[in-house]
C-alpha atoms as a PDB file:
ATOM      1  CA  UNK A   1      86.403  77.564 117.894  1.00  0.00           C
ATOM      2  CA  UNK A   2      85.316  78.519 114.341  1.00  0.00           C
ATOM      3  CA  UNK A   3      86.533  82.044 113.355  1.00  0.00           C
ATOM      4  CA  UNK A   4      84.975  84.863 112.075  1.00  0.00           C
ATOM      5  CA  UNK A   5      83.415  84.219 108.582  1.00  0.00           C
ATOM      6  CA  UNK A   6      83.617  88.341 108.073  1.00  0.00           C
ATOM      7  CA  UNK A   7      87.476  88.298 109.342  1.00  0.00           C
ATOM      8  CA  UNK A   8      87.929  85.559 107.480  1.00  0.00           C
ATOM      9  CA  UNK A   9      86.789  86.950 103.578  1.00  0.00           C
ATOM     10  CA  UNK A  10      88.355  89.838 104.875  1.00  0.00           C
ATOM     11  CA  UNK A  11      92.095  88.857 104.836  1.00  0.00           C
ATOM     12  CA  UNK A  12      91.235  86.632 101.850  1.00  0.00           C
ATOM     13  CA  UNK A  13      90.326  89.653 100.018  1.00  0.00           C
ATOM     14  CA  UNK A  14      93.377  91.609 101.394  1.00  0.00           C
ATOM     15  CA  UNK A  15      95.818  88.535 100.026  1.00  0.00           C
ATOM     16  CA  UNK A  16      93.790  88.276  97.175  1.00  0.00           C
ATOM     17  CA  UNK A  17      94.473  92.202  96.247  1.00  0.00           C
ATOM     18  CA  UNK A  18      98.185  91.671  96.258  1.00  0.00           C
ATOM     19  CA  UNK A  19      97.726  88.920  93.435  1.00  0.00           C
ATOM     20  CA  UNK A  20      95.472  91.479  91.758  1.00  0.00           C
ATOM     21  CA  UNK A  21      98.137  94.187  91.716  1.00  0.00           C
ATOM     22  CA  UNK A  22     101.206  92.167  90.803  1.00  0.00           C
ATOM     23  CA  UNK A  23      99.143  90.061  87.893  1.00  0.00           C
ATOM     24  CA  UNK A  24      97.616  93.477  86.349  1.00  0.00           C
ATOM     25  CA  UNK A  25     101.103  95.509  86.455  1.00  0.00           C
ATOM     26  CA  UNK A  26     102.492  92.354  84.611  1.00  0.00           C
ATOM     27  CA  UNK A  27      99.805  92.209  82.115  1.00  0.00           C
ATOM     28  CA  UNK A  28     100.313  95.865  81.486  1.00  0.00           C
ATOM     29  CA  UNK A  29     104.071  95.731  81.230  1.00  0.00           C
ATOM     30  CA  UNK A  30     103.803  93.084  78.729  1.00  0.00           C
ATOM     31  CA  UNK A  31     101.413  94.391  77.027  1.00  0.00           C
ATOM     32  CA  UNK A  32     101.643  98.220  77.031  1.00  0.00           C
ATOM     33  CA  UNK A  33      97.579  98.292  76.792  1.00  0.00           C
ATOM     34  CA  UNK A  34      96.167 101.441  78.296  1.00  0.00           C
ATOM     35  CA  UNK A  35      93.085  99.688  79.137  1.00  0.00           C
ATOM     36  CA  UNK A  36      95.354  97.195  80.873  1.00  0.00           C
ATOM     37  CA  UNK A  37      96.738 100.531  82.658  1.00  0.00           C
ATOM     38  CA  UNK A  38      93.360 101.613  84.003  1.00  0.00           C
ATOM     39  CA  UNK A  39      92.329  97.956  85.197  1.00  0.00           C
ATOM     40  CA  UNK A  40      95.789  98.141  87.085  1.00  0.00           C
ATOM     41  CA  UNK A  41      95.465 101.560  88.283  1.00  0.00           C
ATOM     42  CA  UNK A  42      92.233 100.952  89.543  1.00  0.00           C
ATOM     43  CA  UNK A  43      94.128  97.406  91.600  1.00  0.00           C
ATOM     44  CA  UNK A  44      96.360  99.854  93.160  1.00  0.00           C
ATOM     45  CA  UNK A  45      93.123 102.003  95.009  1.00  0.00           C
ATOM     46  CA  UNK A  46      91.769  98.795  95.772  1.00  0.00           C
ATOM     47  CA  UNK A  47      94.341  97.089  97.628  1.00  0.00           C
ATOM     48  CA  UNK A  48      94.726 100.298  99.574  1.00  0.00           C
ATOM     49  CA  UNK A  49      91.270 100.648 100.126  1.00  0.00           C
ATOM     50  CA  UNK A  50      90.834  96.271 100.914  1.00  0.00           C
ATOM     51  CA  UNK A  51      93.477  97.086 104.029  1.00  0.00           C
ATOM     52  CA  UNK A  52      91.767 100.086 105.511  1.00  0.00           C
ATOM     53  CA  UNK A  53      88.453  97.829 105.105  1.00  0.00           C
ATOM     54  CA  UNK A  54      90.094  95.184 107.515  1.00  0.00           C
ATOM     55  CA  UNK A  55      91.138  97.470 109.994  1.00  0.00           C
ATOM     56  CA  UNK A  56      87.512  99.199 110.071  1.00  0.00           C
ATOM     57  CA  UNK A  57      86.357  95.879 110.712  1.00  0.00           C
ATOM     58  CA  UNK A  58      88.515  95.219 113.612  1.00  0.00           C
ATOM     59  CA  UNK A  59      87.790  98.362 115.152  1.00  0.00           C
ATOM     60  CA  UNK A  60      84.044  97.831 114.691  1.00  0.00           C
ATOM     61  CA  UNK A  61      84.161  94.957 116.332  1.00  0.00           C
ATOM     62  CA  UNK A  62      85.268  95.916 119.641  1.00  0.00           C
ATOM     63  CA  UNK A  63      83.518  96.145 122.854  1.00  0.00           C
ATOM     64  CA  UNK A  64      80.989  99.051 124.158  1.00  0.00           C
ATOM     65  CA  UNK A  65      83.865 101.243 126.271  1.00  0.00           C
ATOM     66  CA  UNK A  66      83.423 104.644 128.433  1.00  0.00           C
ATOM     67  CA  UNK A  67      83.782 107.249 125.576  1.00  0.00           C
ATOM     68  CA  UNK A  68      81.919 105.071 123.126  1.00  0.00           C
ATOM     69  CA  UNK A  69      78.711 103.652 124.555  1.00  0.00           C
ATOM     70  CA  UNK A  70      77.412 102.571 121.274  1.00  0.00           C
ATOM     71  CA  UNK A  71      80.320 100.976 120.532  1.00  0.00           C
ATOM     72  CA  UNK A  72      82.594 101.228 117.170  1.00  0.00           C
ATOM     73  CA  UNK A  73      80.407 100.256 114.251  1.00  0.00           C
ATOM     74  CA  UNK A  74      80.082 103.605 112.717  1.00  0.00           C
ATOM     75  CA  UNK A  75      83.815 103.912 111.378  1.00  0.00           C
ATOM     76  CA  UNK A  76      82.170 101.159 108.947  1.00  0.00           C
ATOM     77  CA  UNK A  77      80.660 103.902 107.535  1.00  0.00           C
ATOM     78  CA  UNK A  78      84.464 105.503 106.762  1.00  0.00           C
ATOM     79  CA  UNK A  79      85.481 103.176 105.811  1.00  0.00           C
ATOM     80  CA  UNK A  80      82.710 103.049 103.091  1.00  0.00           C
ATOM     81  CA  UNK A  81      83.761 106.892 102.443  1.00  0.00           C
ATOM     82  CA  UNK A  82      87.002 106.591 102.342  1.00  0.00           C
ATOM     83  CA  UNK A  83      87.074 103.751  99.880  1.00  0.00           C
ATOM     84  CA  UNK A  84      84.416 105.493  97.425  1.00  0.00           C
ATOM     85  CA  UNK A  85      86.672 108.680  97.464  1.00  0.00           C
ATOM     86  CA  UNK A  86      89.946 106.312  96.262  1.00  0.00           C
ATOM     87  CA  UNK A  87      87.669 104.822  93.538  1.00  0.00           C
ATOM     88  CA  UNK A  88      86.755 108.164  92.560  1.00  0.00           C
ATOM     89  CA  UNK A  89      90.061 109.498  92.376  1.00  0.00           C
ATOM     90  CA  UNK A  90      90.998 106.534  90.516  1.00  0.00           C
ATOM     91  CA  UNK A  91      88.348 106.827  87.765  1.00  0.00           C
ATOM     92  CA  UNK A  92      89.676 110.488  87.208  1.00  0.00           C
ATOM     93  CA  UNK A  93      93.468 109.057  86.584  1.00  0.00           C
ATOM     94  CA  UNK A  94      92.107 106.110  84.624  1.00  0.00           C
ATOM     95  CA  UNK A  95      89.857 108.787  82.239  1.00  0.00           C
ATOM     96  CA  UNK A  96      92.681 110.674  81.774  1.00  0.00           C
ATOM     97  CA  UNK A  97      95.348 107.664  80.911  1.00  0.00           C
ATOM     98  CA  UNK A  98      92.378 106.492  78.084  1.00  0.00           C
ATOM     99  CA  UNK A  99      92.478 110.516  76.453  1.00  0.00           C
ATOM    100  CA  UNK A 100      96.125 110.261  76.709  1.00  0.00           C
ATOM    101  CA  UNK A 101      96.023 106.978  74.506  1.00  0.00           C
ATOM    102  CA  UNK A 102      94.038 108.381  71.863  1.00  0.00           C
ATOM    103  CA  UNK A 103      96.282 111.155  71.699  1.00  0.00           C
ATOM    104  CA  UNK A 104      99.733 109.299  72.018  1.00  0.00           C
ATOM    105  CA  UNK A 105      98.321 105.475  69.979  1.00  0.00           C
ATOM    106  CA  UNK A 106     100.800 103.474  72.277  1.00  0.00           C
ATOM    107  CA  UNK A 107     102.210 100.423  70.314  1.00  0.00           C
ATOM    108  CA  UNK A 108     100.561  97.073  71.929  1.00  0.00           C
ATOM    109  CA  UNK A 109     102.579  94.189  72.481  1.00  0.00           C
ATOM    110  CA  UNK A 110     102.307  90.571  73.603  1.00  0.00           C
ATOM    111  CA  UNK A 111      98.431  90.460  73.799  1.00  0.00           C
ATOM    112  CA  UNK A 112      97.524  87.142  73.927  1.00  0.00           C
ATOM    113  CA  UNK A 113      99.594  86.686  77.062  1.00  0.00           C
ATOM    114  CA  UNK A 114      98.357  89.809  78.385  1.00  0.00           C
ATOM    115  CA  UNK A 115      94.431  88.511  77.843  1.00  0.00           C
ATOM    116  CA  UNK A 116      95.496  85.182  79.522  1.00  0.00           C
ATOM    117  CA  UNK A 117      96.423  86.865  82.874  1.00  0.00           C
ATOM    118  CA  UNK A 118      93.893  89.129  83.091  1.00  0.00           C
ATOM    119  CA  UNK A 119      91.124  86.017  82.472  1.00  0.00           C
ATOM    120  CA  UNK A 120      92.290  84.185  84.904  1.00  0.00           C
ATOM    121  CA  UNK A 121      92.457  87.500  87.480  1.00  0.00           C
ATOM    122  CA  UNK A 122      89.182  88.822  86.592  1.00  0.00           C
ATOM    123  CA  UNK A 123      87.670  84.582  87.216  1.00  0.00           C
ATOM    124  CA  UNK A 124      88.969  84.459  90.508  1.00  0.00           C
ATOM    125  CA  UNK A 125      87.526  88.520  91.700  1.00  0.00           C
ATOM    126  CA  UNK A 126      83.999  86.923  90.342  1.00  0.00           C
ATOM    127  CA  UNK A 127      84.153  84.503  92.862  1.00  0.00           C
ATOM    128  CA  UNK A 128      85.611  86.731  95.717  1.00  0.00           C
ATOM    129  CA  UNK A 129      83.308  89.331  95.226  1.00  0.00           C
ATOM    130  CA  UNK A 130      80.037  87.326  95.404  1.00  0.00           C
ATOM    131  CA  UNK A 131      81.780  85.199  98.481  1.00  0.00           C
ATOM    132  CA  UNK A 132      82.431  88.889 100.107  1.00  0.00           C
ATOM    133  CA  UNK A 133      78.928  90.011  99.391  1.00  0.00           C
ATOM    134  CA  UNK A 134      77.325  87.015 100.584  1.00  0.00           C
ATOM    135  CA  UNK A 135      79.245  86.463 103.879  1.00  0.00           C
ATOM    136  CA  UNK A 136      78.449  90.416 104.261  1.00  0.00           C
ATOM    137  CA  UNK A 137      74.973  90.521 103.713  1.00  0.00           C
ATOM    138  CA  UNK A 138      74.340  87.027 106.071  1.00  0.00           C
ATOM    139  CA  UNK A 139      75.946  88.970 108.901  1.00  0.00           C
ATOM    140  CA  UNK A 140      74.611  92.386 108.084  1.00  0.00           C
ATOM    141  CA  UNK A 141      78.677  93.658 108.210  1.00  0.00           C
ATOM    142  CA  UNK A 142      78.279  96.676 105.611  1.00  0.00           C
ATOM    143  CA  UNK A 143      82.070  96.911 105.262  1.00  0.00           C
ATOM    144  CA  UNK A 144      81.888  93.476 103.882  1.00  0.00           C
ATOM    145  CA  UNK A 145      79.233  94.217 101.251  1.00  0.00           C
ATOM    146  CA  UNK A 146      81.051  97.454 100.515  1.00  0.00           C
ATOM    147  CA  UNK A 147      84.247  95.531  99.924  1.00  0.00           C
ATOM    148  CA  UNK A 148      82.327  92.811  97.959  1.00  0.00           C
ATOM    149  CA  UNK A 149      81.044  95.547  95.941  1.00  0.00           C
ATOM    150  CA  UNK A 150      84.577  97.000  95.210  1.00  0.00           C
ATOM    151  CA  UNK A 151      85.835  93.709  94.079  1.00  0.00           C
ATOM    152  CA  UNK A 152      82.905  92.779  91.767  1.00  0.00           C
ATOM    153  CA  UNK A 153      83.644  96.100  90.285  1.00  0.00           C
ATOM    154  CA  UNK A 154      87.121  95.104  89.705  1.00  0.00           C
ATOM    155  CA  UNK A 155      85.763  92.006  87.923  1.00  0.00           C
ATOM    156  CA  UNK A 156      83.754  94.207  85.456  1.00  0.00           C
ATOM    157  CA  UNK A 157      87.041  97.007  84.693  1.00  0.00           C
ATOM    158  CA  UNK A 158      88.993  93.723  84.054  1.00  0.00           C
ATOM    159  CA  UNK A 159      86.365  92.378  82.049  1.00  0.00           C
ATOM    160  CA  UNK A 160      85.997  96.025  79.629  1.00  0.00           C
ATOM    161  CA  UNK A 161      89.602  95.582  79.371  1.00  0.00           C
ATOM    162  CA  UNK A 162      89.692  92.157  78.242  1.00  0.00           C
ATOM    163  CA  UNK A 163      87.016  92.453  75.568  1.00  0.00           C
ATOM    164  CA  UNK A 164      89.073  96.227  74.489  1.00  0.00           C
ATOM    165  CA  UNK A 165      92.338  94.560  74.201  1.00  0.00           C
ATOM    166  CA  UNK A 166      90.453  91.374  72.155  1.00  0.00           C
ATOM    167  CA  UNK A 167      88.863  93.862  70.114  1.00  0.00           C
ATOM    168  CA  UNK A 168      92.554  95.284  69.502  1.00  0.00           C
ATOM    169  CA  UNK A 169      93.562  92.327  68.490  1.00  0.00           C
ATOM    170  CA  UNK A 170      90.680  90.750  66.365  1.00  0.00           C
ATOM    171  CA  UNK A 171      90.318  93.680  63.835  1.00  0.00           C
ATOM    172  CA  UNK A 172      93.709  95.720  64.256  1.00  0.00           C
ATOM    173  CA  UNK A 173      92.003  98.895  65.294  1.00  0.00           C
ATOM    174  CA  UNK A 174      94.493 100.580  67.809  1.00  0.00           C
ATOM    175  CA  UNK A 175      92.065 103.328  69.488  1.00  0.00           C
ATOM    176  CA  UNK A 176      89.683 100.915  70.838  1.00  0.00           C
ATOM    177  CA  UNK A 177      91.894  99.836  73.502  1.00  0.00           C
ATOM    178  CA  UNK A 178      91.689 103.574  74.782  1.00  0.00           C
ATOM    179  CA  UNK A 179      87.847 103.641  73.935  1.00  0.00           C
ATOM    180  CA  UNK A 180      87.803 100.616  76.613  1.00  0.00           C
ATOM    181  CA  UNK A 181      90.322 102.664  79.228  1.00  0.00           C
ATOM    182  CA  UNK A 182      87.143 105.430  78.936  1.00  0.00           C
ATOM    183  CA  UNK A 183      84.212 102.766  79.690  1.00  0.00           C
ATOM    184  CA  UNK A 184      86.389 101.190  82.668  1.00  0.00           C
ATOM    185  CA  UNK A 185      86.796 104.980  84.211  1.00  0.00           C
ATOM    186  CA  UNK A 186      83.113 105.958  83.593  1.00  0.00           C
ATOM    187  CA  UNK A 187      82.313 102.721  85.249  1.00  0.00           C
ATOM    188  CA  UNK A 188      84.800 103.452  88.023  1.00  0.00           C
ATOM    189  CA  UNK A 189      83.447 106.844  88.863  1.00  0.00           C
ATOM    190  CA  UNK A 190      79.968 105.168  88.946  1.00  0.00           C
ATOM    191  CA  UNK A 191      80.864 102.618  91.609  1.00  0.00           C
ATOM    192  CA  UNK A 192      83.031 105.660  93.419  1.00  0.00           C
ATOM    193  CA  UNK A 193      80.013 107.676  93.588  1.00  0.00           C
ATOM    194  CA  UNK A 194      77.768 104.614  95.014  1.00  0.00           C
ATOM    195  CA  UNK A 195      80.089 104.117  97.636  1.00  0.00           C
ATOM    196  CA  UNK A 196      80.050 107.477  99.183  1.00  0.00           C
ATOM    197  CA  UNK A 197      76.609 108.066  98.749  1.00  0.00           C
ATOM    198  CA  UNK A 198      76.989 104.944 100.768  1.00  0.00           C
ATOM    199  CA  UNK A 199      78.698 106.259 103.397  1.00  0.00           C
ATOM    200  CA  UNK A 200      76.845 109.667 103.578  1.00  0.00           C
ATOM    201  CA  UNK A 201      72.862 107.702 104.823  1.00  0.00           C
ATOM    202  CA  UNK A 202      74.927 105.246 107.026  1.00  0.00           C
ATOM    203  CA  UNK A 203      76.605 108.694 108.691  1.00  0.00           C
ATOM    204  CA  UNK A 204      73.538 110.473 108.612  1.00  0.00           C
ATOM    205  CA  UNK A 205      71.627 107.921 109.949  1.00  0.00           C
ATOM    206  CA  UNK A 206      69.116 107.663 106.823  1.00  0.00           C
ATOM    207  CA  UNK A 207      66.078 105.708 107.179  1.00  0.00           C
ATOM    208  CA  UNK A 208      66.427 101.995 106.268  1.00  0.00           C
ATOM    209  CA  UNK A 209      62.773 101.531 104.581  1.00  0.00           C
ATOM    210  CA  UNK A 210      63.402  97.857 104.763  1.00  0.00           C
ATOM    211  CA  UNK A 211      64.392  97.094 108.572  1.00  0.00           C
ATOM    212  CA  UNK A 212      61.369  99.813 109.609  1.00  0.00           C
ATOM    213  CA  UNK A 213      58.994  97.342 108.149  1.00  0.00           C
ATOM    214  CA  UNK A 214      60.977  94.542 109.465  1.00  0.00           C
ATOM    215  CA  UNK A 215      60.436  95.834 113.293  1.00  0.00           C
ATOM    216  CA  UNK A 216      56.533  96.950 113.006  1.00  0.00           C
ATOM    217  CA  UNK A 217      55.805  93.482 111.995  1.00  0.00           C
ATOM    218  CA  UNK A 218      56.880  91.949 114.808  1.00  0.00           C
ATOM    219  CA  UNK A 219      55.507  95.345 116.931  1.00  0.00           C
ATOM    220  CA  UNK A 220      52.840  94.600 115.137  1.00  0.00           C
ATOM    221  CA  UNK A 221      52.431  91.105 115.891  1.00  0.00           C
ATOM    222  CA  UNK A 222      52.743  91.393 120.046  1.00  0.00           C
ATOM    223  CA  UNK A 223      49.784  93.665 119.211  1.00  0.00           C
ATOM    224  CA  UNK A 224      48.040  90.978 118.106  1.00  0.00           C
ATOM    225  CA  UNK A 225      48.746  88.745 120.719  1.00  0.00           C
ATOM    226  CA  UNK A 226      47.890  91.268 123.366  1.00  0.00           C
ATOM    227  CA  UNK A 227      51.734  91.214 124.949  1.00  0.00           C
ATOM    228  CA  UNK A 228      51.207  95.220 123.848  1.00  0.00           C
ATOM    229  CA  UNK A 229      48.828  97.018 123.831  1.00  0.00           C
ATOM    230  CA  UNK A 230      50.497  99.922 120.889  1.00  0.00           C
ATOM    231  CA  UNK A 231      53.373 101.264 120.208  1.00  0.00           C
ATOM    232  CA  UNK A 232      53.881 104.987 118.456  1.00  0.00           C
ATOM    233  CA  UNK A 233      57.214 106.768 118.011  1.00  0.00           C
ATOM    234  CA  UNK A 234      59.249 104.148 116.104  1.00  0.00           C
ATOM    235  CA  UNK A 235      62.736 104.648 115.406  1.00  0.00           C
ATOM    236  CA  UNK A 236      65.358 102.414 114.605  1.00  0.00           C
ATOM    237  CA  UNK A 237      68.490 102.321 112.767  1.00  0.00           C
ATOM    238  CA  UNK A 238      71.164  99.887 111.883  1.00  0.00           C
ATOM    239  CA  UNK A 239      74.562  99.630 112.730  1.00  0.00           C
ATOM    240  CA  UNK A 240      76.792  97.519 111.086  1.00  0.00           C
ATOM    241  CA  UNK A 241      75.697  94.492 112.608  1.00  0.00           C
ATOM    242  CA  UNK A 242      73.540  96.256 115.624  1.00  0.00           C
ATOM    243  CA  UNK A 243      70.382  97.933 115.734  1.00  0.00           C
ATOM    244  CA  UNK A 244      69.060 100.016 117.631  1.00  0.00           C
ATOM    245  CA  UNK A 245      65.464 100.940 118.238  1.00  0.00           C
ATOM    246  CA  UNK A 246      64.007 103.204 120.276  1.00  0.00           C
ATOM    247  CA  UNK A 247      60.048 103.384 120.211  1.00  0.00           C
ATOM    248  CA  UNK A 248      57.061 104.408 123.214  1.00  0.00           C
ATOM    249  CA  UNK A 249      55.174 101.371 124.491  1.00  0.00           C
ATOM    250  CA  UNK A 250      51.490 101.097 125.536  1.00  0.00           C
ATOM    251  CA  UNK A 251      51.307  98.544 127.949  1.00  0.00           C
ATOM    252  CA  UNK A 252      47.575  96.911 128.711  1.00  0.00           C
ATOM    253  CA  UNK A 253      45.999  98.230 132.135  1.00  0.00           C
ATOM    254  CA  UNK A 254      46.041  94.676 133.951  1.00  0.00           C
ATOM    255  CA  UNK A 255      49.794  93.888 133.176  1.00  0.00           C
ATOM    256  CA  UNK A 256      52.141  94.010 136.047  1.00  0.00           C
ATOM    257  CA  UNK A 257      55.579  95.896 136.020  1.00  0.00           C
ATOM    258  CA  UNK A 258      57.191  92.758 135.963  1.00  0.00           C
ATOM    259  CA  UNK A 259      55.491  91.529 133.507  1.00  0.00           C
END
């Protein structure tokens, strides 16, 4: 039996996380970059954040039971939340780390084998993080996406660093590796922000524009055939991977009950 594709880029991501922490602390330690600092401080929220992500998506997919007759999808939503807030918080301690290095000039060491590491982490979070977002979107799993989403931003913090740190080293100016812990945070806080917002119109049950139009086409459609006759008082929402609609029928005059 072929497993889960969504379990599956799941608990690659979550392994893939721990590499991600351990490379960036190295590549920090050896290089004593503060943009290396924020990249690895923003490693630590996501690693957190990739396990609670697995969990939700266990829970979510469990059966229908007594006390939830809609079954579990919603703590997808949460999970969304609850990942956005660590990103946010994250992007505060990263902002403040890159003011701190302006302030305090740390003295950078080792940067060629620091911009080595971090290439080869930042290649290999490309690659997850359009795999996750994929995979997610195919089986309409918004913790996937949401994860995805976290890990391509990953790839970008990495990236800011990389290109501050080879600025460092190209022209000898010290405060641009600070100036690049700044960008990384602001870009943080942005992806932080879109995460919870996010969470918020899957909680609140926002209207999805998209699957609306989606369903009145085929409503639509089994007008035109005659199955139905009209249809008014169209609602529908998504769930993770379930939706629900709930809409008033007009049925034509001849058409039996069983039919």
């Amino acid at each position: 039996m072929l497993r889960d594709p969504r379990k599956l880029v799941m608990q690659i991501s979550l392994s893939v996380s721990v590499l991600m922490l351990t490379g960036k602390l190295t590549a920090y330690f050896l290089t004593n970059s503060t943009a290396m600092f924020a990249d690895a401080a923003e490693s630590v929220v996501h690693g957190v954040a990739t396990a609670f992500a697995a969990f939700s998506l266990w829970y979510a997919s469990r059966p229908p039971d007594a006390d939830h007759p809609y079954g579990h999808g919603r703590i997808v939503y949460f999970s969304t939340g609850f990942e956005g807030a660590l990103v946010l918080a994250a992007s505060i301690a990263v902002l403040y780390s890159g003011v701190r290095g302006f302030i305090d000039e740390p003295q950078l060491d080792r940067l060629g084998l620091g911009l080595t590491i971090a290439g080869g982490l930042a290649a290999i979070n490309l690659l997850l993080g359009v795999a996750l977002v994929r995979v997610g979107k195919k089986h309409n799993a918004v913790v996937v996406v949401a994860n995805g989403k976290h890990v391509l931003s990953d790839f970008w913090t990495t990236a800011a660093a990389i290109l501050g740190v080879t600025a460092v080293k190209l022209t000898g100016i010290v405060w641009l590796d600070p100036l690049a812990a700044l960008l990384i945070g602001g870009w943080i806080m942005f992806s932080g922000i879109g995460l919870i917002r996010e969470s918020i119109a899957g909680l609140m049950d926002t209207l999805d524009p998209r699957l609306l139009t989606e369903v009145e086409g085929h409503l639509r459609s089994a007008v035109d055939a005659g199955t139905i006759t009209d249809f008014h008082e169209l609602r529908c929402r998504r769930l993770n991977d379930a939706v629900f609609i709930d809409m008033h029928l007009l049925i034509p005059g001849g058409s039996s009950l069983h039919e």
